[in-house]
Structure formats: C-alpha cells, structure tokens
N, C-alpha and C. Protein backbone atom coordinates (compact mmCIF):
# COMPACT_ATOMS: atom_id res chain seq x y z
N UNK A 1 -114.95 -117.57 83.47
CA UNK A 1 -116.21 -118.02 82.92
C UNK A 1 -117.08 -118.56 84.06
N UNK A 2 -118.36 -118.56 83.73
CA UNK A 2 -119.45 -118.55 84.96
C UNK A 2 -120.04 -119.68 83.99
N UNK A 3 -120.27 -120.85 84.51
CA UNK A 3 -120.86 -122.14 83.98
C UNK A 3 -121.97 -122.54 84.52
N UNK A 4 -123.58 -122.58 84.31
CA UNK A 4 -124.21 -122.50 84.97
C UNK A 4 -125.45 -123.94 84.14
N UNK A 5 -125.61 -124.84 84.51
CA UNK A 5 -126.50 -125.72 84.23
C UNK A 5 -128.22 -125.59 84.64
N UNK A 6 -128.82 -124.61 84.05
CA UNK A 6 -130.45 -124.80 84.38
C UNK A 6 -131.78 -125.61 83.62
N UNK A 7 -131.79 -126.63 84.38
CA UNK A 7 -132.59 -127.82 84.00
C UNK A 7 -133.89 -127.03 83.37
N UNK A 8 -134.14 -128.12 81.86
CA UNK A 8 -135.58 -126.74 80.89
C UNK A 8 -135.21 -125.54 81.07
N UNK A 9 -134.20 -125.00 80.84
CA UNK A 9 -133.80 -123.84 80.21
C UNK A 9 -132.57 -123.81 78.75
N UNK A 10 -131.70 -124.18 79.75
CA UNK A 10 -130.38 -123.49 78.94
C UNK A 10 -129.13 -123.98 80.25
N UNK A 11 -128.48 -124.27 79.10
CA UNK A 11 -126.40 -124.78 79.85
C UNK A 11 -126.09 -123.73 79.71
N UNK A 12 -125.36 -122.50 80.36
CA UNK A 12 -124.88 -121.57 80.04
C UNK A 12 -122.99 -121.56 80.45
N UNK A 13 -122.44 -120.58 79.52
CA UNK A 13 -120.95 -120.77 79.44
C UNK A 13 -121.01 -119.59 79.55
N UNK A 14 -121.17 -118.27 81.04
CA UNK A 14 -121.22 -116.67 80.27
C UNK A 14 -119.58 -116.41 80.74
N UNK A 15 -119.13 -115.60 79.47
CA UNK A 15 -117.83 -114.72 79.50
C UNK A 15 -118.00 -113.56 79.84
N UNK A 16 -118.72 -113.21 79.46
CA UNK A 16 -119.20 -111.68 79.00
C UNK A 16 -120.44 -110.98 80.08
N UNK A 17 -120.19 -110.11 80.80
CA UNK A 17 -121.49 -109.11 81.45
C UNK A 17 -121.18 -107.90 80.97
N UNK A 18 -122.03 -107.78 80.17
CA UNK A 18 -122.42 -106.59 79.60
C UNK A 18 -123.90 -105.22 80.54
N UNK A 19 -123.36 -104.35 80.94
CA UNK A 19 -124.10 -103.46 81.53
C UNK A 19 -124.56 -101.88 81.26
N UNK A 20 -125.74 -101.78 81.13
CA UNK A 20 -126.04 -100.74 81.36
C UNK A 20 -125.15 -99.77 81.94
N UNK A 21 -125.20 -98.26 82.35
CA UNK A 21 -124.51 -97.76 83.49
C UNK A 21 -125.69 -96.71 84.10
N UNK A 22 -126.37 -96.06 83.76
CA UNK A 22 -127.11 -95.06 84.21
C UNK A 22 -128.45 -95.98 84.31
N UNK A 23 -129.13 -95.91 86.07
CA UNK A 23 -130.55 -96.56 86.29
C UNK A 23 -129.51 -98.20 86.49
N UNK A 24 -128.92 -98.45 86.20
CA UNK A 24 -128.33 -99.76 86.36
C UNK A 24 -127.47 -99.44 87.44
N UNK A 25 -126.29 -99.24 86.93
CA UNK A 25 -125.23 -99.40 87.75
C UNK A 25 -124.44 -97.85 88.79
N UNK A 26 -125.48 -96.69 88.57
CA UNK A 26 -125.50 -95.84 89.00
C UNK A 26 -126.93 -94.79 88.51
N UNK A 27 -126.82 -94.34 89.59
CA UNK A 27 -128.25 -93.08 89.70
C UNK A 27 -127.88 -91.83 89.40
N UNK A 28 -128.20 -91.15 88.42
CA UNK A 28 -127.89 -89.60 88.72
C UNK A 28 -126.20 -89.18 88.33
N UNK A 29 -126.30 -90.40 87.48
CA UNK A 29 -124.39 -90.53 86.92
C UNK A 29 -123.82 -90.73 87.93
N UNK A 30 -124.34 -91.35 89.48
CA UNK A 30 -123.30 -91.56 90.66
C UNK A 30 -122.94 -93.15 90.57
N UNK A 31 -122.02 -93.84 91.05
CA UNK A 31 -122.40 -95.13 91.10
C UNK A 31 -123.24 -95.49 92.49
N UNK A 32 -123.63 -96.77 91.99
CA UNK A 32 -124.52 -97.26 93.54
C UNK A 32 -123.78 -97.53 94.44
N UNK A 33 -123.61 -97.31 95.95
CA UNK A 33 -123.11 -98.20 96.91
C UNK A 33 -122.95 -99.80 96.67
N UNK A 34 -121.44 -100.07 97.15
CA UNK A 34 -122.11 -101.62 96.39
C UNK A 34 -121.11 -101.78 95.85
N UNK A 35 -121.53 -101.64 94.39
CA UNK A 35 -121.11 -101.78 92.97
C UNK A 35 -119.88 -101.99 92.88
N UNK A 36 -119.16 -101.28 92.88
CA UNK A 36 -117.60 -101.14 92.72
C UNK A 36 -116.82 -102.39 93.28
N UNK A 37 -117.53 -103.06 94.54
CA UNK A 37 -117.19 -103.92 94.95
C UNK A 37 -117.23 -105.39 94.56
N UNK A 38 -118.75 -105.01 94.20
CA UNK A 38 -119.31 -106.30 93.32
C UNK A 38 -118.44 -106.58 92.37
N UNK A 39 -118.13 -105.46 91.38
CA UNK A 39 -117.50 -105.70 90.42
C UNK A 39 -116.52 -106.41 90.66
N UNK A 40 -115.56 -105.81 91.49
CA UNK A 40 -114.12 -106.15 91.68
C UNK A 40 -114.08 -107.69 92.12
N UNK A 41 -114.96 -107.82 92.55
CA UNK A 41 -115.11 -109.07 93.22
C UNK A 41 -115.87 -110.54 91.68
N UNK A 42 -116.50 -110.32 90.59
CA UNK A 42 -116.69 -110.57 89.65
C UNK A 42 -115.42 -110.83 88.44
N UNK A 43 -114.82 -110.04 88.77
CA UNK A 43 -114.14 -109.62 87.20
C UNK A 43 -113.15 -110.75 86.86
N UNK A 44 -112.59 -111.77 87.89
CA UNK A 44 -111.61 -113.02 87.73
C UNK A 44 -112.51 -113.96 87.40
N UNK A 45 -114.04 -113.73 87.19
CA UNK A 45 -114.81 -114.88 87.24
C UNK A 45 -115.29 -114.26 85.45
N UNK A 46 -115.72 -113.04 85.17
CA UNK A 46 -116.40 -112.56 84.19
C UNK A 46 -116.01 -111.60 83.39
N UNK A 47 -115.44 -111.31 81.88
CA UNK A 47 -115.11 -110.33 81.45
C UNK A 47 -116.27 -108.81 81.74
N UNK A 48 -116.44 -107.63 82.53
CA UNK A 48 -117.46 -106.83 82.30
C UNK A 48 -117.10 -105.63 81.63
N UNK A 49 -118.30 -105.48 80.78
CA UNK A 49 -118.10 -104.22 79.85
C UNK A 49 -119.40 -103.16 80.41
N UNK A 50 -119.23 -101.69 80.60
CA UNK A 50 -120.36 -100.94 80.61
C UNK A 50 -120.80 -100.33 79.30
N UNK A 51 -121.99 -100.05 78.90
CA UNK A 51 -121.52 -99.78 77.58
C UNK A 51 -122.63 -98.16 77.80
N UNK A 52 -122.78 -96.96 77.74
CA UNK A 52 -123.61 -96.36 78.15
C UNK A 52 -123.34 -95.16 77.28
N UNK A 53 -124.81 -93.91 76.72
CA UNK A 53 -124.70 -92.87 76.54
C UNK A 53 -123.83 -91.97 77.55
N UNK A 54 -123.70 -91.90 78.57
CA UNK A 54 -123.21 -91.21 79.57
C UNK A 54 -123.43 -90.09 79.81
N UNK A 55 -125.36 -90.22 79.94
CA UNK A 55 -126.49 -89.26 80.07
C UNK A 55 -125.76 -87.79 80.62
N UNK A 56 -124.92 -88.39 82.07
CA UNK A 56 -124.35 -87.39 83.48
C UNK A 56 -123.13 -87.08 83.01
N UNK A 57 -122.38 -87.80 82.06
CA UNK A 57 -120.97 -87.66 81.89
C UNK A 57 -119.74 -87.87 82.79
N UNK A 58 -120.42 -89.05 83.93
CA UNK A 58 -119.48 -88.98 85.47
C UNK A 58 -119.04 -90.11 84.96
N UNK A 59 -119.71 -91.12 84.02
CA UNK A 59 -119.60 -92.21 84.33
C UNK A 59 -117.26 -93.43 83.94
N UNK A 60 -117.03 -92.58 83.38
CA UNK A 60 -115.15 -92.46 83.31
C UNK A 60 -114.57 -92.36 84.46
N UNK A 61 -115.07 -91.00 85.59
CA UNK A 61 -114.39 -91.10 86.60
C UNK A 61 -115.06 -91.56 87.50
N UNK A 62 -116.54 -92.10 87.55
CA UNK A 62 -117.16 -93.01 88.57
C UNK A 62 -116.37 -94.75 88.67
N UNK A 63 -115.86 -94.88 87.60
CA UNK A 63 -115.60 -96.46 86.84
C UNK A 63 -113.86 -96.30 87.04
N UNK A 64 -113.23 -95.39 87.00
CA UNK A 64 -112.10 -95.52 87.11
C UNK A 64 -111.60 -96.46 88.38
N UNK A 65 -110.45 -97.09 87.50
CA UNK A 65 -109.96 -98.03 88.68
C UNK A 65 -110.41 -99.63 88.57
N UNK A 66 -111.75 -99.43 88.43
CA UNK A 66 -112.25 -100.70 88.25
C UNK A 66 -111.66 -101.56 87.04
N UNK A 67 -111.78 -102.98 87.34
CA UNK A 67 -112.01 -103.75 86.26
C UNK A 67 -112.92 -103.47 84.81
N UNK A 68 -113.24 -102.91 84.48
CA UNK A 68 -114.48 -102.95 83.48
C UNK A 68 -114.03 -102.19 82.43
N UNK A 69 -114.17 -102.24 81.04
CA UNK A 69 -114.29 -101.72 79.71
C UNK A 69 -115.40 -101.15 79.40
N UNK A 70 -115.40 -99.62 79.66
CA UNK A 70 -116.08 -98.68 79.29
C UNK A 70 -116.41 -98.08 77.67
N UNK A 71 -117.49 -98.32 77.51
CA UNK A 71 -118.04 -98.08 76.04
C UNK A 71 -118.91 -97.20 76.01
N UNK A 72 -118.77 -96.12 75.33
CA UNK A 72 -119.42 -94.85 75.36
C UNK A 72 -120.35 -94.71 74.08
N UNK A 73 -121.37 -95.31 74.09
CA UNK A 73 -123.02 -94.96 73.19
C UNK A 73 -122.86 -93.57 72.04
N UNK A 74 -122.74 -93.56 70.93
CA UNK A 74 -123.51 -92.57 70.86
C UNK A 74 -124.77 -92.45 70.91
N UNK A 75 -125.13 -90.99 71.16
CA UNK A 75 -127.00 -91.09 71.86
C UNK A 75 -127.85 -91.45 70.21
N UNK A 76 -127.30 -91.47 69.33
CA UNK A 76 -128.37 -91.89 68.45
C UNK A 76 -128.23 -93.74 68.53
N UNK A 77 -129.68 -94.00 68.34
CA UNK A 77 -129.48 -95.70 68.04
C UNK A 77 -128.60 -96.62 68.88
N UNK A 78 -129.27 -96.05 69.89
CA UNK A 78 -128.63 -96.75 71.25
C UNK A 78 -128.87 -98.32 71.50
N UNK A 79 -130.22 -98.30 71.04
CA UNK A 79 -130.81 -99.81 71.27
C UNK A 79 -130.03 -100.89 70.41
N UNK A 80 -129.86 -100.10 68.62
CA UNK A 80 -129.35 -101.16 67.42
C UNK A 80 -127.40 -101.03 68.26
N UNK A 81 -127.23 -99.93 68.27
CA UNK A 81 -125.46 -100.25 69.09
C UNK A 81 -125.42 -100.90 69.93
N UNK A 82 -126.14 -101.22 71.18
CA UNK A 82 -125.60 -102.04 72.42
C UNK A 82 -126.17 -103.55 71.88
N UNK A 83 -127.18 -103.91 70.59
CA UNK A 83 -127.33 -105.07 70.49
C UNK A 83 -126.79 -105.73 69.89
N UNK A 84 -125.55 -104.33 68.88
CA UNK A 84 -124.01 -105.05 68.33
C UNK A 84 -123.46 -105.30 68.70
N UNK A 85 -123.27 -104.79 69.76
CA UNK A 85 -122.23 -104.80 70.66
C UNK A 85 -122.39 -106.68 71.65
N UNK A 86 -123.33 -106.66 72.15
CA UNK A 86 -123.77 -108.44 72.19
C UNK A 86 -123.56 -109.31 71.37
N UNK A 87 -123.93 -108.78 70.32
CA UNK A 87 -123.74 -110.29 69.29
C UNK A 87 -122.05 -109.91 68.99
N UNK A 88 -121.59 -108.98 69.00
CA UNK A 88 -120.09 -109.19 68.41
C UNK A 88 -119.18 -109.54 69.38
N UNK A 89 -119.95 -109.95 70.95
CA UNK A 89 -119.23 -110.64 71.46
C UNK A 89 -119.55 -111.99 71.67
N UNK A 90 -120.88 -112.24 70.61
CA UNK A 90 -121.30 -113.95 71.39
C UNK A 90 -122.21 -113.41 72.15
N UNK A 91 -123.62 -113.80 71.79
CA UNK A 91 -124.42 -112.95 72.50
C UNK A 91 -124.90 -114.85 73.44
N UNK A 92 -124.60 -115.38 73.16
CA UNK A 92 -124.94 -116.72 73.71
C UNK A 92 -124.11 -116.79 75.22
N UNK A 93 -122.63 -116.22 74.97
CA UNK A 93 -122.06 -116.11 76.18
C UNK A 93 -121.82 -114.66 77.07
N UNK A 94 -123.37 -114.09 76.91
CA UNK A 94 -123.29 -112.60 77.69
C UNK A 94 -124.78 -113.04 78.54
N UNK A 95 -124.43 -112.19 79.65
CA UNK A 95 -125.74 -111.96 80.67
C UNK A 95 -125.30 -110.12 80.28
N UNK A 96 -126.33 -109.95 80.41
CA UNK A 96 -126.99 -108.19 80.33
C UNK A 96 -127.44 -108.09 81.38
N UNK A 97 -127.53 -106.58 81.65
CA UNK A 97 -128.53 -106.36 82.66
C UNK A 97 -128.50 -104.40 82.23
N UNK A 98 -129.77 -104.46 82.74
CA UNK A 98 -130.24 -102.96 82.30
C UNK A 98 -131.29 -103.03 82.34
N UNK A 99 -131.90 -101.34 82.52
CA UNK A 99 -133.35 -100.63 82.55
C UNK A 99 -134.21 -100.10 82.04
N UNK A 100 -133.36 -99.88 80.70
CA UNK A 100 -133.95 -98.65 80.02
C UNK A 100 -134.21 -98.99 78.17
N UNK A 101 -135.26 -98.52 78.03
CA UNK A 101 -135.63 -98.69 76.84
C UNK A 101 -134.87 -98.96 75.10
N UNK A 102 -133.67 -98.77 75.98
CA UNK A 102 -132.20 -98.60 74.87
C UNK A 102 -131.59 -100.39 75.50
N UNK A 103 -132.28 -100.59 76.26
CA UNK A 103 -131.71 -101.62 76.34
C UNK A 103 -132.29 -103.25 76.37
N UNK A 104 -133.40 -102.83 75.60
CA UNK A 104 -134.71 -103.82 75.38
C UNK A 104 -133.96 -105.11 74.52
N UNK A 105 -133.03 -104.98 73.47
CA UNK A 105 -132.73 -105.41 72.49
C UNK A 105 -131.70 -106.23 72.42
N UNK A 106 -130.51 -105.71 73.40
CA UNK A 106 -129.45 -106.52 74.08
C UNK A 106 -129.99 -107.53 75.20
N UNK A 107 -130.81 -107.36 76.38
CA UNK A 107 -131.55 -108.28 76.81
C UNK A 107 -132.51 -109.27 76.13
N UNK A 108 -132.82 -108.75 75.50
CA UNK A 108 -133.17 -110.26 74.55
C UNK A 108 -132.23 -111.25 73.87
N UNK A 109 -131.37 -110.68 73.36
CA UNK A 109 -130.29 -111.46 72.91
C UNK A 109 -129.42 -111.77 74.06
N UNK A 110 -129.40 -111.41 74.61
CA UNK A 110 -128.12 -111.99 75.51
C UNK A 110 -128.88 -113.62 76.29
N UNK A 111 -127.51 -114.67 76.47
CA UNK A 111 -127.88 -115.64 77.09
C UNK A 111 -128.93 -115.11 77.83
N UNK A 112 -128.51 -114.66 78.93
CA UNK A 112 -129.24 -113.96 80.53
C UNK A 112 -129.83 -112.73 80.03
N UNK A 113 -130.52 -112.39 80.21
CA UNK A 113 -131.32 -110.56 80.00
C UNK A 113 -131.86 -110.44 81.57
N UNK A 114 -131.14 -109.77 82.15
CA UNK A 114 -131.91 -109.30 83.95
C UNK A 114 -132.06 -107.42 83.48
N UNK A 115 -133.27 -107.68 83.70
CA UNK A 115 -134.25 -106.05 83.61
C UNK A 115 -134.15 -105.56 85.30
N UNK A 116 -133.52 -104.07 85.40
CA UNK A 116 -133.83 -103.88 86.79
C UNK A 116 -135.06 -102.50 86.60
N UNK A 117 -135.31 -102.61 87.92
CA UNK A 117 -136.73 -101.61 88.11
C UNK A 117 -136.16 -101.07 89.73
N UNK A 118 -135.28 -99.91 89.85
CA UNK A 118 -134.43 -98.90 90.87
C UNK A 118 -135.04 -97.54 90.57
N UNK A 119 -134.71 -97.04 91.43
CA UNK A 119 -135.05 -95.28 91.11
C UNK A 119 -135.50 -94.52 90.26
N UNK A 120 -134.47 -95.22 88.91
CA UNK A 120 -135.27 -94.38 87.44
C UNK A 120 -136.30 -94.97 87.11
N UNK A 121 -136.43 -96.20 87.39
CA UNK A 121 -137.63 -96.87 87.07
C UNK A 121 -137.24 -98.09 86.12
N UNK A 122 -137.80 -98.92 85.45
CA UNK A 122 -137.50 -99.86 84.54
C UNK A 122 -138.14 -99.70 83.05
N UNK A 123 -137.95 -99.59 81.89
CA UNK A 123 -138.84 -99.81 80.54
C UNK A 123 -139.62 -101.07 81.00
N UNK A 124 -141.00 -100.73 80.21
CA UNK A 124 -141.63 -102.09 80.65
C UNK A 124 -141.24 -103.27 78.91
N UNK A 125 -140.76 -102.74 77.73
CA UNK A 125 -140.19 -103.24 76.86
C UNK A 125 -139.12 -103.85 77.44
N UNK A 126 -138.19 -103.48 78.32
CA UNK A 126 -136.95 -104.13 78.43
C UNK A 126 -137.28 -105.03 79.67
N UNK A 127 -137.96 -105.18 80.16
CA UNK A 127 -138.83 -106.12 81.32
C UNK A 127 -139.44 -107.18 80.25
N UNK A 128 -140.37 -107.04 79.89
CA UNK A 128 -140.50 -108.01 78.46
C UNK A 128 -139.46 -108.45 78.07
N UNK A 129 -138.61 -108.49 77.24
CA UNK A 129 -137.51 -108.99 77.06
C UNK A 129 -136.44 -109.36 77.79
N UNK A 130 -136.67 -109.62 79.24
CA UNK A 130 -135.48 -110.17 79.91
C UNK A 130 -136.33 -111.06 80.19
N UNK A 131 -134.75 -112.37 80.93
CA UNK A 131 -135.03 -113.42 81.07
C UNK A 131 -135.99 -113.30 82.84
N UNK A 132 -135.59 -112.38 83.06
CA UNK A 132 -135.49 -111.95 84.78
C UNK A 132 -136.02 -110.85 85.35
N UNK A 133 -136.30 -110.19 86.24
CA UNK A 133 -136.26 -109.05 86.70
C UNK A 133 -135.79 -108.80 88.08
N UNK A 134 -134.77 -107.69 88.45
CA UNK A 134 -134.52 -107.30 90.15
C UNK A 134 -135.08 -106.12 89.95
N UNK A 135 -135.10 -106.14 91.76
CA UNK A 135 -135.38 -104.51 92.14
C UNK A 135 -133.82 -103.70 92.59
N UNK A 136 -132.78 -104.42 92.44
CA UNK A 136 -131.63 -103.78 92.67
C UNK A 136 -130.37 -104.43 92.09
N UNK A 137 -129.60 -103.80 91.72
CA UNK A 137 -127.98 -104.10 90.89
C UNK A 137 -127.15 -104.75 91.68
N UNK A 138 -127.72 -105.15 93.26
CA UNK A 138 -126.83 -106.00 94.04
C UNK A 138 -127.31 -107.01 93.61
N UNK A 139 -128.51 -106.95 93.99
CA UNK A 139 -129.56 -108.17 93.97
C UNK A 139 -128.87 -109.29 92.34
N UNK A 140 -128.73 -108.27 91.42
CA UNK A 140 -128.59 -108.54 89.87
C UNK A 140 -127.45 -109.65 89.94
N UNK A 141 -126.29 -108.56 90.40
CA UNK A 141 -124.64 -109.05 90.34
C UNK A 141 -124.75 -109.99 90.78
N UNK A 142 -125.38 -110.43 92.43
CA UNK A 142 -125.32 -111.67 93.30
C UNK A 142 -125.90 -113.02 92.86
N UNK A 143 -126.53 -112.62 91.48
CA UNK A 143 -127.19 -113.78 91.37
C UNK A 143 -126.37 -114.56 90.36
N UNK A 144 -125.06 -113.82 90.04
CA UNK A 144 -123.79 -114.15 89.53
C UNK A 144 -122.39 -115.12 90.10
N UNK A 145 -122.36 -114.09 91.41
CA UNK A 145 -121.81 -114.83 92.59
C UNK A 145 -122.79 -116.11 93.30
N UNK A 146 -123.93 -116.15 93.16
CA UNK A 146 -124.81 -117.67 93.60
C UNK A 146 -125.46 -118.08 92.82
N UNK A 147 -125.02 -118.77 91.50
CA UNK A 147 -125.67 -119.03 90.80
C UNK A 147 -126.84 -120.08 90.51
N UNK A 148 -126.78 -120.74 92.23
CA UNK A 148 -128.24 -121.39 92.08
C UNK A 148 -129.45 -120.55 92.18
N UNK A 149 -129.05 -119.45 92.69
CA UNK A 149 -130.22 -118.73 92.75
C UNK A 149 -130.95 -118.38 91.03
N UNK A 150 -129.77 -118.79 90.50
CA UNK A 150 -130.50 -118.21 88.69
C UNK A 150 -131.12 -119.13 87.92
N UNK A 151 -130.66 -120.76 88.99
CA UNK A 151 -131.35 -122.17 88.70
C UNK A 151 -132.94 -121.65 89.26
N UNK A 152 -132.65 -121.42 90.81
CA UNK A 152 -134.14 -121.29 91.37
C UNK A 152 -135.15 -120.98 90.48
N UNK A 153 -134.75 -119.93 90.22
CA UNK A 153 -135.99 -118.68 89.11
C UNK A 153 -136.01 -119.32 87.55
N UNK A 154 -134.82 -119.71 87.04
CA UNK A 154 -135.34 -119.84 86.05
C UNK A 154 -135.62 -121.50 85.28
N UNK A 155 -135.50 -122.90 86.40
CA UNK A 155 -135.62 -123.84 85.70
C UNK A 155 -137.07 -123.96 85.36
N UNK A 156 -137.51 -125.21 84.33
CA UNK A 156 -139.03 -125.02 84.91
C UNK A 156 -139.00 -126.68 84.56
C-alpha cells in the first residue's frame, strides 16, 4: 500500500493501480522502454492490474512475466467495464492512469486519475477527468515511487 497525505486534497491509502495498456503502457501493442521495470519495481508496494481491449493483441506476451493481472476488455462498453472494474475494487483505493476515451470514467472515479498525452495522443474527456496529467508513463509510475511529487501538484 502507497499512503500518501495531501494537505486540501485527500489522505490516500492506494492498493490498487489500475492501467490502461495501449497509448499508456505501450505504443503500437509494444510495451514502452521503461515499463517493465517500473512495474517490477512497484508491485511489493501496489497491487497492478492492466485492464485493456488489446487493440494489437501483443499485449499477454508483452506483460508476460511481469507482476500484473491482465484483464482483457471486451471492445463493446469499454468505458462502463473498466469503471466496474474500479469500483469493484474500491475505487477510493485505486490510482488509474490512461489516455483514451474508454478511459474517461475510471479516472474520475479512481482516488488518483493521471491522464497521459504520448504518441497516440490523450482524449481531451479523459484529461478532464483526471486528477493530473503526464506527458509520459515513466513520468506517471514515478510519481508513485516519489510521492511528494503528487503532494507538489496536487495540494492547494
């Protein structure tokens, strides 16, 4: 668990990182440089789940190995599934992160909502609805591993 105290915000207790995988946590169904590491380096601190249509279909043997619980979307009603998928874990103790218009709905609910804006680009709905925004999935993860940086940005 990641325990994070931000003064005029929110006490947070997150268990749960819940992720995007395509535009998030890989481009083009590849994963990002990075990533894999991040993760591994996360996962004694954070339960992570990917939860994704699996646009490319790489994303099983991109993830293999890793720590993470892979959840496969169906492509209809992507937005109402991944925002069940939050609340049926405690959407109070999840940070999200994702790009894409399917994922407007889980970033709102989740404790944390971090919107990224990488290669594919970002929904500007799911930018609205996060608590946050990066320009990269390191940038995202790290602000996990330093969590004053999530005081910085978000006390007020």
């Amino acid at each position: 668990m990641i325990t994070i105290d931000i003064p005029g915000f929110k006490q947070l207790e997150l268990i749960h990182l819940v992720s995007d995988y395509n535009g998030t946590l890989a481009v083009d169904g590849e994963l990002l440089p990075g990533v894999a590491d991040l993760l591994v380096s996360l996962a004694p601190l954070i339960k992570i789940h990917v939860i994704t249509a699996d646009t490319f279909g790489l994303a099983r043997a991109e993830l293999a190995g890793l720590p993470v619980e892979l959840i496969i979307a169906p492509a209809e009603s992507q937005a109402d599934t991944k925002l069940q998928f939050v609340n049926n874990l405690g959407a109070d103790h999840v940070v999200a992160i994702g790009n894409g218009r399917n994922d407007r709905k889980m970033l709102q609910a989740a404790a944390i909502g971090i919107a990224l804006i990488q290669r594919e680009g970002g929904s500007a709905q799911s930018i609205v609805n996060a608590d946050l925004v990066c320009h990269s999935v390191i940038d995202a993860l790290n602000l996990l591993r330093n969590p004053k940086r999530l005081i910085a940005t978000l006390r007020s």
